[in-house]
C-alpha atoms as a PDB file:
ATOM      1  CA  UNK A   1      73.198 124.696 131.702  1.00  0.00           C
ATOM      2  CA  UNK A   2      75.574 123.299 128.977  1.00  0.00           C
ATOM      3  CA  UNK A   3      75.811 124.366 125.630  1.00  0.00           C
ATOM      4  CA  UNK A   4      77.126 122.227 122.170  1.00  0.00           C
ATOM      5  CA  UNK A   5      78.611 122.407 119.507  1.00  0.00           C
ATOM      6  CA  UNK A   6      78.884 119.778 116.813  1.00  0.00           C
ATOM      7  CA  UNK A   7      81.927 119.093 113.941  1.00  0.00           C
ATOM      8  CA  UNK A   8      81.288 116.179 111.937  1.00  0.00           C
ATOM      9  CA  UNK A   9      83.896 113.711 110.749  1.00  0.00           C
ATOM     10  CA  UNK A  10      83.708 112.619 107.392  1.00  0.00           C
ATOM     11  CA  UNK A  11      85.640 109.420 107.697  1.00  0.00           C
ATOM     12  CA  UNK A  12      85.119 105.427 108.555  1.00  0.00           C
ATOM     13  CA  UNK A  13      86.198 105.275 111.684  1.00  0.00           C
ATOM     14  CA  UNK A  14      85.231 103.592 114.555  1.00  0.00           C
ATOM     15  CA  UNK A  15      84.179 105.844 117.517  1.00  0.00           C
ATOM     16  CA  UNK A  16      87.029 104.234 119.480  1.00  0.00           C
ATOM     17  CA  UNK A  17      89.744 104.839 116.945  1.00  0.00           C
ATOM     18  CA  UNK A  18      87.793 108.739 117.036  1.00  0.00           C
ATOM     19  CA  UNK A  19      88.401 109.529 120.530  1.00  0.00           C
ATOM     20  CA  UNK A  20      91.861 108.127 120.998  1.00  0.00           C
ATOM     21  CA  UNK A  21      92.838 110.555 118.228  1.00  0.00           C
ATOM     22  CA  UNK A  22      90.681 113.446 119.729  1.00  0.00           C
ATOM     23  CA  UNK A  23      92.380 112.338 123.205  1.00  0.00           C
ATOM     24  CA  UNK A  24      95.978 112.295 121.431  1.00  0.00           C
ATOM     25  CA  UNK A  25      95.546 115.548 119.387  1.00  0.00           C
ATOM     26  CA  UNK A  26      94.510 117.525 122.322  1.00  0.00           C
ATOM     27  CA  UNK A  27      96.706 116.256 124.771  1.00  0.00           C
ATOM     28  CA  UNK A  28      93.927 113.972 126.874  1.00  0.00           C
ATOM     29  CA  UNK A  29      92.804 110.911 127.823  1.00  0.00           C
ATOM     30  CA  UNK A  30      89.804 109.116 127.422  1.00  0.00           C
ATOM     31  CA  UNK A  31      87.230 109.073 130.308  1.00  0.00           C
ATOM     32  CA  UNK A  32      85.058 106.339 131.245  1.00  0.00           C
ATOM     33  CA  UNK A  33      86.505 104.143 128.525  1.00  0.00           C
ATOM     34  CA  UNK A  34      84.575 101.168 129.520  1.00  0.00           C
ATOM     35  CA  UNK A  35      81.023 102.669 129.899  1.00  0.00           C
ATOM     36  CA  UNK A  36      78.726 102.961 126.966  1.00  0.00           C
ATOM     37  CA  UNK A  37      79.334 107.202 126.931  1.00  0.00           C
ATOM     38  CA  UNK A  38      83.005 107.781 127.062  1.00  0.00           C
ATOM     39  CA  UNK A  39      84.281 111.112 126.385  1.00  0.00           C
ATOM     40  CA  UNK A  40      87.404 113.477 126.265  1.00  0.00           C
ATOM     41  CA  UNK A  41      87.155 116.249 128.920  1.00  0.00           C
ATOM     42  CA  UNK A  42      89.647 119.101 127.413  1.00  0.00           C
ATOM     43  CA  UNK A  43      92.039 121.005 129.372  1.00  0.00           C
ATOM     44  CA  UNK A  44      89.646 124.171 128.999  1.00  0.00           C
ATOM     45  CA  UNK A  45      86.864 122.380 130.661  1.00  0.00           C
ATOM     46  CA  UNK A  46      84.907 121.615 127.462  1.00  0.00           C
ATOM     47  CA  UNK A  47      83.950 117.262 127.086  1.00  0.00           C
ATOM     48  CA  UNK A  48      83.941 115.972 123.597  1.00  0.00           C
ATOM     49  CA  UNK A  49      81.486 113.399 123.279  1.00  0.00           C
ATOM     50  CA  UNK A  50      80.672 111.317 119.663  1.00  0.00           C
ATOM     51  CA  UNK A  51      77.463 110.190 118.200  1.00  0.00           C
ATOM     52  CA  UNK A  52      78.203 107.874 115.738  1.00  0.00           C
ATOM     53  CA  UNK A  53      76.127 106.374 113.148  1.00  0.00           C
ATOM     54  CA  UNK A  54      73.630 103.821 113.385  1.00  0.00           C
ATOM     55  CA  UNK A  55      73.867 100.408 112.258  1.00  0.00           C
ATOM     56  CA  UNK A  56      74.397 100.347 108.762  1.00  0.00           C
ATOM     57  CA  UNK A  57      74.401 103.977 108.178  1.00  0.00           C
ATOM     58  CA  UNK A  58      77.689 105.344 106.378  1.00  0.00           C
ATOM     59  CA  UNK A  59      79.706 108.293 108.141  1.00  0.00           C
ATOM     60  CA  UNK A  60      79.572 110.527 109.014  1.00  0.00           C
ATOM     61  CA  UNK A  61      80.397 110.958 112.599  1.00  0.00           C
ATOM     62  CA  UNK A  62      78.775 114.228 114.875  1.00  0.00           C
ATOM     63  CA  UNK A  63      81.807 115.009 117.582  1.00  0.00           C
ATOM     64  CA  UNK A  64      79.668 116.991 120.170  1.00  0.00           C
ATOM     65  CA  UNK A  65      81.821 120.071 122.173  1.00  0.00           C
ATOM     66  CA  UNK A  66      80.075 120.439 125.138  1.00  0.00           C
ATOM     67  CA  UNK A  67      80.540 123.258 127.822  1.00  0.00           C
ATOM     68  CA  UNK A  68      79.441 124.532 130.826  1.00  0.00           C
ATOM     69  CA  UNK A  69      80.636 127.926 130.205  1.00  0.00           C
ATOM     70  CA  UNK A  70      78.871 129.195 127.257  1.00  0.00           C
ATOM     71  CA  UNK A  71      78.109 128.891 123.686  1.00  0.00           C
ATOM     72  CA  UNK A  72      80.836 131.066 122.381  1.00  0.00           C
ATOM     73  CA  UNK A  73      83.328 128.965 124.621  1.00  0.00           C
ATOM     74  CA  UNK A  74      81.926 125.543 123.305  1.00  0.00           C
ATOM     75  CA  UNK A  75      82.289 126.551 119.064  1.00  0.00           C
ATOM     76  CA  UNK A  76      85.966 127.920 120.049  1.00  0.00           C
ATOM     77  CA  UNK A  77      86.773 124.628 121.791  1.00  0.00           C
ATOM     78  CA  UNK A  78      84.710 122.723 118.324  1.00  0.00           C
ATOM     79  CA  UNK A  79      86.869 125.094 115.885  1.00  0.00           C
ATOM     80  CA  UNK A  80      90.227 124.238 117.799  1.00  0.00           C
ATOM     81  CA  UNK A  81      89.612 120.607 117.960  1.00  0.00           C
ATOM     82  CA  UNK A  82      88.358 120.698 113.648  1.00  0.00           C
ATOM     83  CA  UNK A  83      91.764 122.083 113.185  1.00  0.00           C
ATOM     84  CA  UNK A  84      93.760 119.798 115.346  1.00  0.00           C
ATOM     85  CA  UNK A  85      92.164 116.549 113.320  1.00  0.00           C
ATOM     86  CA  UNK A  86      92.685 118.098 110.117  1.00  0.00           C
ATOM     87  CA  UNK A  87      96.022 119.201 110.886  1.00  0.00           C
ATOM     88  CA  UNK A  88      97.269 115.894 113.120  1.00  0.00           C
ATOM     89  CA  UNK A  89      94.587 113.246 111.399  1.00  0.00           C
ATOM     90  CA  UNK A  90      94.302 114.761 107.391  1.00  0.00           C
ATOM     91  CA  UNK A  91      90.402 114.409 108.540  1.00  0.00           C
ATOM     92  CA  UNK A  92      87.672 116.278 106.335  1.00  0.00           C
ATOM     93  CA  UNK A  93      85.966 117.864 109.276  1.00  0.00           C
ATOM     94  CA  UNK A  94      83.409 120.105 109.163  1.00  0.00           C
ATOM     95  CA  UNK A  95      81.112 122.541 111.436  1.00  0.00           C
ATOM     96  CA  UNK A  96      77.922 121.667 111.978  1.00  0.00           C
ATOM     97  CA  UNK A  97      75.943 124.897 113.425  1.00  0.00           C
END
């Protein structure tokens, strides 16, 4: 079972430009770059996945936390990450649960 939790960028960004600076501000890479799902896996375990909007919809951006763990493990690793891209990006980020 895997359990989310969802921060949404308020910015226009691409979902690209979004995980390179999820990958950078949490010390990761990006996984399956070429595929149509890439994602950041975290060093806690937790992937970071992004839904971005559809065509011609305007930001913002849901950043999914998901983990295998529990609930309370996926909003800490959520929480973290908002604070790294406010603190590293200047990002308005906010919860989304």
């Amino acid at each position: 079972m895997s359990f989310v939790a969802t921060i949404v960028i308020h910015e226009a960004i691409t979902k690209l430009d979004a995980l390179n600076m999820i990958a950078t501000v949490s010390g990761t890479r990006i996984t399956d770059s070429g595929s149509a799902n890439p994602i950041v896996v975290l060093s806690s375990g937790s992937r970071v996945e992004i839904d971005v909007p559809k065509f011609g919809e305007a930001p913002p951006m849901a950043v999914d936390v998901w983990s295998d763990v529990s609930a309370e493990h996926a909003r800490r690793d959520a929480l973290q990450m908002q604070s790294l891209l406010q603190k590293s990006a200047g990002w308005k980020v906010l919860q989304d649960w």
